[in-house]
C-alpha atoms as a PDB file:
ATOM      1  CA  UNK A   1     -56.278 -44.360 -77.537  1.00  0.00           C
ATOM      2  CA  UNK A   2     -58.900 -46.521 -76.071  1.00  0.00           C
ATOM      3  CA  UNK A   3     -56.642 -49.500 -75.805  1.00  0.00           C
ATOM      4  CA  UNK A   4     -53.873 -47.067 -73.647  1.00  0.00           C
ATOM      5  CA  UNK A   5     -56.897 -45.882 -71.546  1.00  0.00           C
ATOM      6  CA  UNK A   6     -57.353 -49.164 -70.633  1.00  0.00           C
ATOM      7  CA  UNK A   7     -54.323 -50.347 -69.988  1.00  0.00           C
ATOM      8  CA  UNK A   8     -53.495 -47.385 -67.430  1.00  0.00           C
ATOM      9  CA  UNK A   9     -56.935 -48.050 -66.035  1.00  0.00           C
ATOM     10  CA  UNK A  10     -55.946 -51.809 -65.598  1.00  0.00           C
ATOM     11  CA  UNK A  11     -52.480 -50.822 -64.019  1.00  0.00           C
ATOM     12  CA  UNK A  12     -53.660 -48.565 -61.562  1.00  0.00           C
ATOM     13  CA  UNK A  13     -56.437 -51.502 -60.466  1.00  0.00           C
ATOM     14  CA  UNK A  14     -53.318 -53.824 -60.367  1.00  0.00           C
ATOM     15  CA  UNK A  15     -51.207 -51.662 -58.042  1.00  0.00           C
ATOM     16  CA  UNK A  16     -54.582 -50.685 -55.895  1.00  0.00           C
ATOM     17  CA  UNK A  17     -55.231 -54.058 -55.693  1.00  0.00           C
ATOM     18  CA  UNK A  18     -51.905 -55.131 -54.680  1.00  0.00           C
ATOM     19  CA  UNK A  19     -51.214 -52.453 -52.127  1.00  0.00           C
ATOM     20  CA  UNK A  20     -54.289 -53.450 -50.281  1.00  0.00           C
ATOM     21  CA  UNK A  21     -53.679 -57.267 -50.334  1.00  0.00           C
ATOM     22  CA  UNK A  22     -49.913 -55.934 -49.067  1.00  0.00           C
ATOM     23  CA  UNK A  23     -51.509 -53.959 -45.767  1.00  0.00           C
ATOM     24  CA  UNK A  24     -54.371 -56.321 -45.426  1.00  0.00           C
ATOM     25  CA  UNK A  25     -50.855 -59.565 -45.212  1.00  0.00           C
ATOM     26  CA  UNK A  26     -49.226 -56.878 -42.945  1.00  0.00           C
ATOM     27  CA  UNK A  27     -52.575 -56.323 -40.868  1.00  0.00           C
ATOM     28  CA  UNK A  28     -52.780 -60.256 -40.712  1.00  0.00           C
ATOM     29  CA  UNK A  29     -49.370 -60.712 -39.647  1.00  0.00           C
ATOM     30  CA  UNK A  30     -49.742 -57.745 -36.626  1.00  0.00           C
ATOM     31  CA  UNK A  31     -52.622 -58.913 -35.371  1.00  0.00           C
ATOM     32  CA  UNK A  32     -50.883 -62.097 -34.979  1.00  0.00           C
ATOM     33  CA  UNK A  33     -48.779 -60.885 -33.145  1.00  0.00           C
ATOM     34  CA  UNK A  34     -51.077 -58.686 -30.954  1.00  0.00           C
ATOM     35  CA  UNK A  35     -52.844 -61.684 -29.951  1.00  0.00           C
ATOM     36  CA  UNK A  36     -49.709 -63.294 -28.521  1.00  0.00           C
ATOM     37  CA  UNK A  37     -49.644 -61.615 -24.866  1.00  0.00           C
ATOM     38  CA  UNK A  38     -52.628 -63.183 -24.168  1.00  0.00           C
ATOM     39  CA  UNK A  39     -50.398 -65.970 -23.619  1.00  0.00           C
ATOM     40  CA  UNK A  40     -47.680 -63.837 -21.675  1.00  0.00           C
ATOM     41  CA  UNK A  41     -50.344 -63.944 -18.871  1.00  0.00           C
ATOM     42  CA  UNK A  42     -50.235 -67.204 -18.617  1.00  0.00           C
ATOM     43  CA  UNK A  43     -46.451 -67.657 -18.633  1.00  0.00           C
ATOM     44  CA  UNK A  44     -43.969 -64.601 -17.829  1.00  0.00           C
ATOM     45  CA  UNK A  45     -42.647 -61.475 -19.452  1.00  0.00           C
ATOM     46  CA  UNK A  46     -39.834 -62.866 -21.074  1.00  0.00           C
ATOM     47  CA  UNK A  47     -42.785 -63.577 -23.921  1.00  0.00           C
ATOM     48  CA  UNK A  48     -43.678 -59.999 -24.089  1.00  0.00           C
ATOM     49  CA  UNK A  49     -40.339 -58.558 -24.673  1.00  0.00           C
ATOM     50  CA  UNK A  50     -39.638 -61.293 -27.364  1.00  0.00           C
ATOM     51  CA  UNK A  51     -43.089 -59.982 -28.812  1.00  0.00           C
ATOM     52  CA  UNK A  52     -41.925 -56.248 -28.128  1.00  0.00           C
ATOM     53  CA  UNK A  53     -38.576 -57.007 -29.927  1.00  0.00           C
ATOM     54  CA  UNK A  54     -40.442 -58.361 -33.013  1.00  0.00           C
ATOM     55  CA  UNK A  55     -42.448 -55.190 -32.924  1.00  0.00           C
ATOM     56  CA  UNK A  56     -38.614 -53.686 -32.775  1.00  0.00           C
ATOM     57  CA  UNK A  57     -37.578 -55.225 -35.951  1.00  0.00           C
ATOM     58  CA  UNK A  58     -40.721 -53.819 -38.036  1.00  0.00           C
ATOM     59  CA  UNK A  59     -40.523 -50.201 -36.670  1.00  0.00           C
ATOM     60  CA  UNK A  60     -37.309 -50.156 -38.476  1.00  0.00           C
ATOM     61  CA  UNK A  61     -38.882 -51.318 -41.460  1.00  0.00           C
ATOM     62  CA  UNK A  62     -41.091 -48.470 -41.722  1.00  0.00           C
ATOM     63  CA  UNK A  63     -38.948 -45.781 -41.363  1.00  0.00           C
ATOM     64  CA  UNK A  64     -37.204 -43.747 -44.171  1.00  0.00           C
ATOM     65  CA  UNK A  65     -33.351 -42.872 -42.254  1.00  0.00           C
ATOM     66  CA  UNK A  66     -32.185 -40.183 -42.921  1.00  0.00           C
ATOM     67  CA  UNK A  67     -28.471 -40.045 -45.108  1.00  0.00           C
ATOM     68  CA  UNK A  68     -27.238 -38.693 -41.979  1.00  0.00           C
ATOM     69  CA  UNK A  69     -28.332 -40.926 -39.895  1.00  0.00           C
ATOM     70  CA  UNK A  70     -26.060 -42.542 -37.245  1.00  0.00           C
ATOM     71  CA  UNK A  71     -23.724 -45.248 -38.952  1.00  0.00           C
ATOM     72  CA  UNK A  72     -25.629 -44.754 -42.143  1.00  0.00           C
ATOM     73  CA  UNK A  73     -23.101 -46.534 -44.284  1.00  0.00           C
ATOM     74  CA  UNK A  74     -22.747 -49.523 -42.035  1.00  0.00           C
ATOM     75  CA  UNK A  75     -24.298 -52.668 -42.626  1.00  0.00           C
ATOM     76  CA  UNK A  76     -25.627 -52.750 -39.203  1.00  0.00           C
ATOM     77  CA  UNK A  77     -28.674 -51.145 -37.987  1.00  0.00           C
ATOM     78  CA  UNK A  78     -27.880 -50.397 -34.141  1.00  0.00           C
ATOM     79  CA  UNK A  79     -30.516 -50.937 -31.656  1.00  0.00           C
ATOM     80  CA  UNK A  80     -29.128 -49.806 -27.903  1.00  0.00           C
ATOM     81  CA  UNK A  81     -30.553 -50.761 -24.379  1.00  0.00           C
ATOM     82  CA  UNK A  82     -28.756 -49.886 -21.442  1.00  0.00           C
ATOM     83  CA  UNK A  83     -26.415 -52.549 -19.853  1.00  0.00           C
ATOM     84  CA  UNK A  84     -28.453 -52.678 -16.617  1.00  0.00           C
ATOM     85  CA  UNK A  85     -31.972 -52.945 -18.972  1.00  0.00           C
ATOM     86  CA  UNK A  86     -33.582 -56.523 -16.777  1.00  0.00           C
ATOM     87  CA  UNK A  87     -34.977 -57.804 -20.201  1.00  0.00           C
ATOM     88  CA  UNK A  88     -31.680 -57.103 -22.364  1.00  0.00           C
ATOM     89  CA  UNK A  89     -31.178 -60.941 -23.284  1.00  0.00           C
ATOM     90  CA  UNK A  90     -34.579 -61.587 -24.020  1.00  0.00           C
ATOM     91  CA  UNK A  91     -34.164 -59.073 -26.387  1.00  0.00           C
ATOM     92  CA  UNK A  92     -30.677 -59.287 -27.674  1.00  0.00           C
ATOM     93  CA  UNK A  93     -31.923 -63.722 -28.678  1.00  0.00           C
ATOM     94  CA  UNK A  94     -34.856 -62.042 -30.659  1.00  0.00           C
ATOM     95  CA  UNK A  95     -33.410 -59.570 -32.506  1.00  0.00           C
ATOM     96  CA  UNK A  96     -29.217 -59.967 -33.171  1.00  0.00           C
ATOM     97  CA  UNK A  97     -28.774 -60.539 -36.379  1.00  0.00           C
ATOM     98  CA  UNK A  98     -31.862 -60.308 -37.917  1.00  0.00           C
ATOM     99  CA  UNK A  99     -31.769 -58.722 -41.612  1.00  0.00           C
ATOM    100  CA  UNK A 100     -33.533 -55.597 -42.781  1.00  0.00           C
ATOM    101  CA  UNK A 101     -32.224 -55.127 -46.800  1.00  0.00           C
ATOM    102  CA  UNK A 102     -28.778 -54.868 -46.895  1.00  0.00           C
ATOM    103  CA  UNK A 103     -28.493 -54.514 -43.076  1.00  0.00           C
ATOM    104  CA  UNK A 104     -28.250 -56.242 -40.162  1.00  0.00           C
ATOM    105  CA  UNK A 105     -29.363 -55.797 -36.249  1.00  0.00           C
ATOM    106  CA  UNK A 106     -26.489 -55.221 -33.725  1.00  0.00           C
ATOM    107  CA  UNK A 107     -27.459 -54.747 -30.554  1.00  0.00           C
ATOM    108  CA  UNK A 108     -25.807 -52.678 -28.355  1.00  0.00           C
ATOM    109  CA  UNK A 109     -25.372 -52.232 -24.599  1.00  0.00           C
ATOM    110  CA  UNK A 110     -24.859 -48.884 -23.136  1.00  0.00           C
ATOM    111  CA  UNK A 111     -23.897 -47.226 -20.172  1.00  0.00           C
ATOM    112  CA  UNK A 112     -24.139 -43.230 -20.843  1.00  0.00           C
ATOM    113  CA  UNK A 113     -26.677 -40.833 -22.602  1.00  0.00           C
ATOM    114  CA  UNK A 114     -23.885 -39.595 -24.383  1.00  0.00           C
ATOM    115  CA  UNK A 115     -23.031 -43.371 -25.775  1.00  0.00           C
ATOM    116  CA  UNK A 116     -26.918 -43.693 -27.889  1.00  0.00           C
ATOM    117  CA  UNK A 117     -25.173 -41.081 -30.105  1.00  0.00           C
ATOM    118  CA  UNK A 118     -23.695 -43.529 -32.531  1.00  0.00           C
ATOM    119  CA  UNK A 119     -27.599 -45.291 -32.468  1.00  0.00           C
ATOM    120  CA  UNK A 120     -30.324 -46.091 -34.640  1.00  0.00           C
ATOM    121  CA  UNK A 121     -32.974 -47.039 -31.892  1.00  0.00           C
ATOM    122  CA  UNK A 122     -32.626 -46.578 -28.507  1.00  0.00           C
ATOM    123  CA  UNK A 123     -35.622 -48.709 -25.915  1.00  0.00           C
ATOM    124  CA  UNK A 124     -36.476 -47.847 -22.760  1.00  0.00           C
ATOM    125  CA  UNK A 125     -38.532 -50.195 -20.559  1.00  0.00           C
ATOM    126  CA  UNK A 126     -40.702 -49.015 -17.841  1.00  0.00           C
ATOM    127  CA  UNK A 127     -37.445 -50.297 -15.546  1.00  0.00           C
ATOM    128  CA  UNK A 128     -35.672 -47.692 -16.824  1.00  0.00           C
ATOM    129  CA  UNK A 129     -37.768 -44.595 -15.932  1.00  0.00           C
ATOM    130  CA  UNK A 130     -35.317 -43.067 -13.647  1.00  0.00           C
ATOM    131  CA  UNK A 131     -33.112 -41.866 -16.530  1.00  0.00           C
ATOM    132  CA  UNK A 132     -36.019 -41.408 -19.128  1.00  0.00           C
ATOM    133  CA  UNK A 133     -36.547 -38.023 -19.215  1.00  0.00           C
ATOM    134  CA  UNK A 134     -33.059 -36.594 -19.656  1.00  0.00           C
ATOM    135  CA  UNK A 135     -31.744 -39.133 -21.973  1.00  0.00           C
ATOM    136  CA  UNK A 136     -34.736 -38.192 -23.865  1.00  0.00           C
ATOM    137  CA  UNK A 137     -33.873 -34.613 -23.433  1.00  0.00           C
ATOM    138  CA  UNK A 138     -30.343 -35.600 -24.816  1.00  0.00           C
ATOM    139  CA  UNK A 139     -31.691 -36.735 -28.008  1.00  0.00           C
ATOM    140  CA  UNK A 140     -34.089 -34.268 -29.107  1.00  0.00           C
ATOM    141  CA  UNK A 141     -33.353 -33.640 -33.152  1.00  0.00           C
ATOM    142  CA  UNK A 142     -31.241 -36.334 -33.201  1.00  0.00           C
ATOM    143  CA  UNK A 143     -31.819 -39.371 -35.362  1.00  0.00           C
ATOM    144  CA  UNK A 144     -32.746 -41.726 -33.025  1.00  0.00           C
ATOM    145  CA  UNK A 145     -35.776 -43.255 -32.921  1.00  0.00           C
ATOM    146  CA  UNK A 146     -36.851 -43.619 -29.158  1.00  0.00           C
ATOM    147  CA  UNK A 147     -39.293 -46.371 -28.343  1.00  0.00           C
ATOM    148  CA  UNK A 148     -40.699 -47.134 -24.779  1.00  0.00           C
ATOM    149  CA  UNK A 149     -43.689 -48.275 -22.432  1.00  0.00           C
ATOM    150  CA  UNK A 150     -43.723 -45.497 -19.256  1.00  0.00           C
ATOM    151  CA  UNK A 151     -47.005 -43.780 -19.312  1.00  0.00           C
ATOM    152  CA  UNK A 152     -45.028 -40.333 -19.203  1.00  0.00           C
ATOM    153  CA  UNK A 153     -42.638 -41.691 -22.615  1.00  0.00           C
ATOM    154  CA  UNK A 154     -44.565 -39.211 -25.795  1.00  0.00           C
ATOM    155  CA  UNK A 155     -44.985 -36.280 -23.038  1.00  0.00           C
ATOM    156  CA  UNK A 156     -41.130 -36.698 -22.584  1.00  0.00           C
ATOM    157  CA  UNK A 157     -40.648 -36.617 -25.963  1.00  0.00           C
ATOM    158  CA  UNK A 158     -40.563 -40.276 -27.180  1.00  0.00           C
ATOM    159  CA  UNK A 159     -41.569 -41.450 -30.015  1.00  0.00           C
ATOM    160  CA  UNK A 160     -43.060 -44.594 -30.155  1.00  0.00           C
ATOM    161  CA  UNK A 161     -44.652 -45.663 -26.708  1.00  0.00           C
ATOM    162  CA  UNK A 162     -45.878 -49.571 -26.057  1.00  0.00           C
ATOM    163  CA  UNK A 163     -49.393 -50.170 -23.976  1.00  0.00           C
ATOM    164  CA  UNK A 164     -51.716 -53.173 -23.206  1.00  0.00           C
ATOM    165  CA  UNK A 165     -55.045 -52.821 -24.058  1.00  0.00           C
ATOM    166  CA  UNK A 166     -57.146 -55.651 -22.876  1.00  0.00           C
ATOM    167  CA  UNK A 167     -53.945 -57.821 -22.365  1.00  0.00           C
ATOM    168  CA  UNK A 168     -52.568 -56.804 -26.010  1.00  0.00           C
ATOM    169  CA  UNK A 169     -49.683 -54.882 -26.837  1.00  0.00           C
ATOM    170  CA  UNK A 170     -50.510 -51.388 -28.669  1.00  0.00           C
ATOM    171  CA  UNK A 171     -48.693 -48.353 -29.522  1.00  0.00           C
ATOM    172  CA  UNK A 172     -48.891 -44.938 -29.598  1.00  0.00           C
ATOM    173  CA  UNK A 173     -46.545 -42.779 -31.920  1.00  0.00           C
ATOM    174  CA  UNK A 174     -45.651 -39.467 -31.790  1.00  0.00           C
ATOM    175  CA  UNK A 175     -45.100 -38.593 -34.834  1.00  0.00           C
ATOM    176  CA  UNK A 176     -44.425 -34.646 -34.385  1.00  0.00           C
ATOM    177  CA  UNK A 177     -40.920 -35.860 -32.100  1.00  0.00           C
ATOM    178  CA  UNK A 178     -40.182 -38.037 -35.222  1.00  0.00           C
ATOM    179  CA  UNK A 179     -40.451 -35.341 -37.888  1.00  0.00           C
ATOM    180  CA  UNK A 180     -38.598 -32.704 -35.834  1.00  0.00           C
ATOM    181  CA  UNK A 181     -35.424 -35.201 -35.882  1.00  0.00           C
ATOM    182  CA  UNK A 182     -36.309 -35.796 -39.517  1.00  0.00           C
ATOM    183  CA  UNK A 183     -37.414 -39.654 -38.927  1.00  0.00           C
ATOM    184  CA  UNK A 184     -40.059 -40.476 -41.545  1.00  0.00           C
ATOM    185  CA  UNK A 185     -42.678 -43.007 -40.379  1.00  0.00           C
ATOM    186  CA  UNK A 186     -44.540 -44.846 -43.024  1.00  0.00           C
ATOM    187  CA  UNK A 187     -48.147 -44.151 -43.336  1.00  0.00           C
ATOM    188  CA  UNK A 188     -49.041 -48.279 -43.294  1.00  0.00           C
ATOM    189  CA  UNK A 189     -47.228 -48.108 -40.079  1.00  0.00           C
ATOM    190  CA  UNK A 190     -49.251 -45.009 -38.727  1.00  0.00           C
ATOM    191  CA  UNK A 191     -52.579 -46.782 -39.696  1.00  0.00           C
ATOM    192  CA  UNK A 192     -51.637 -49.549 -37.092  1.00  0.00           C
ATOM    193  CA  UNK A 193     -51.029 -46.933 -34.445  1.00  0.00           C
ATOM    194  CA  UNK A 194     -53.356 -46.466 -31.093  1.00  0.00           C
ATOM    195  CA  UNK A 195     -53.073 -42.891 -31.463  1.00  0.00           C
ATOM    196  CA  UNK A 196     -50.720 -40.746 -33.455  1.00  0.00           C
ATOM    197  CA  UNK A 197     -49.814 -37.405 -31.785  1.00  0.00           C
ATOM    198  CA  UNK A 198     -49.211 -34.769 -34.749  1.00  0.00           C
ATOM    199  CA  UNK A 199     -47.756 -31.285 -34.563  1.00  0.00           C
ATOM    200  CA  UNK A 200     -50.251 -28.934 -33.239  1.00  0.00           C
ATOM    201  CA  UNK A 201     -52.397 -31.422 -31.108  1.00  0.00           C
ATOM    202  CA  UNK A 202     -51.207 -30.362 -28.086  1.00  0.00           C
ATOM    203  CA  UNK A 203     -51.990 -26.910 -28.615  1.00  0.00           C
ATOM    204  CA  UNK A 204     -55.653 -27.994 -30.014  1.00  0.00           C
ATOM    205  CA  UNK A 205     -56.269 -29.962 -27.025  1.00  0.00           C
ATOM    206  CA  UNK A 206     -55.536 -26.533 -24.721  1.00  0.00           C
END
């Protein structure tokens, strides 16, 4: 009896002990990253939408889609841009092709609202604020996650919203526009948030 005791007690140190070295290699690794448009400064902002791409490829690894997600079955995991997005290439070299378990990223050019439909991720840069709102509008309780960098992108209903913050990249997630289309966002990558924006806070804040 005393021997199972400790045994259990000795696996549940081993897993506690392992999830924290996991989120403290994952904090390393972010940081990192964050640290890396101090250097866009210096050079242009092709850097920071290779570094916003990266960030890209990990959003999808924290999410839990859906069975109905769009293209759930395929082995692609589609991220669209509009075909007039200014940093499209800089994006599409960072992140076609890149593997997340079983699939892979396809990026995808579009030209309507009505063409994210068949989507896993849609971005919108700040050059693309002209057609933010609605196309947001057109994908409320969808499965999309929405990710983008206007300062206006979580009141429109977007969920994950890029910032500098003393020349680093941050984000900001709204995680009450991900639950009402049934995204689930992984606590480790809430703790890395700026601010997360739950159901209620808006009324709170009245």
């Amino acid at each position: 009896m005393h021997r199972t005791a400790n045994n259990s007690a000795k696996r549940t140190h081993f897993r506690r002990t392992w999830v924290s070295a996991w989120i403290l290699g994952l904090l390393s690794f972010v940081l990192h990253v964050l640290g890396m448009p101090q250097v866009i400064r210096a050079q242009s902002t092709a850097d920071e939408y290779q570094v916003k791409a990266a960030f890209l490829f990990h959003f999808a690894q924290f999410l839990d889609w859906p069975a109905d997600s769009p293209n759930a079955a395929d082995p692609s995991l589609s991220l669209c841009i509009f075909g007039d997005e200014p940093h499209r290439q800089d994006i599409q070299s960072t992140l076609e092709g890149k593997v997340i378990g079983p699939r892979a990223f396809l990026v995808r050019l579009v030209s309507q609202p009505q063409d994210i439909q068949g989507c896993n991720i849609l971005f919108l840069s700040r050059d693309e604020v002209r057609r933010q709102a609605a196309t947001l509008k057109s994908l409320r309780g969808m499965r999309v996650l929405t990710v983008g960098e206007t300062a206006d992108f979580i009141s429109d209903g977007g969920m994950i919203r890029f910032h500098l913050e003393g020349g680093r990249i941050r984000f900001d997630i709204n995680l009450a526009a991900a639950e009402s289309s049934h995204l689930q966002i992984s606590s480790r990558l809430l703790l890395l948030a700026s601010t997360v924006i739950r159901a209620g806070d808006a009324d709170r804040g009245r």
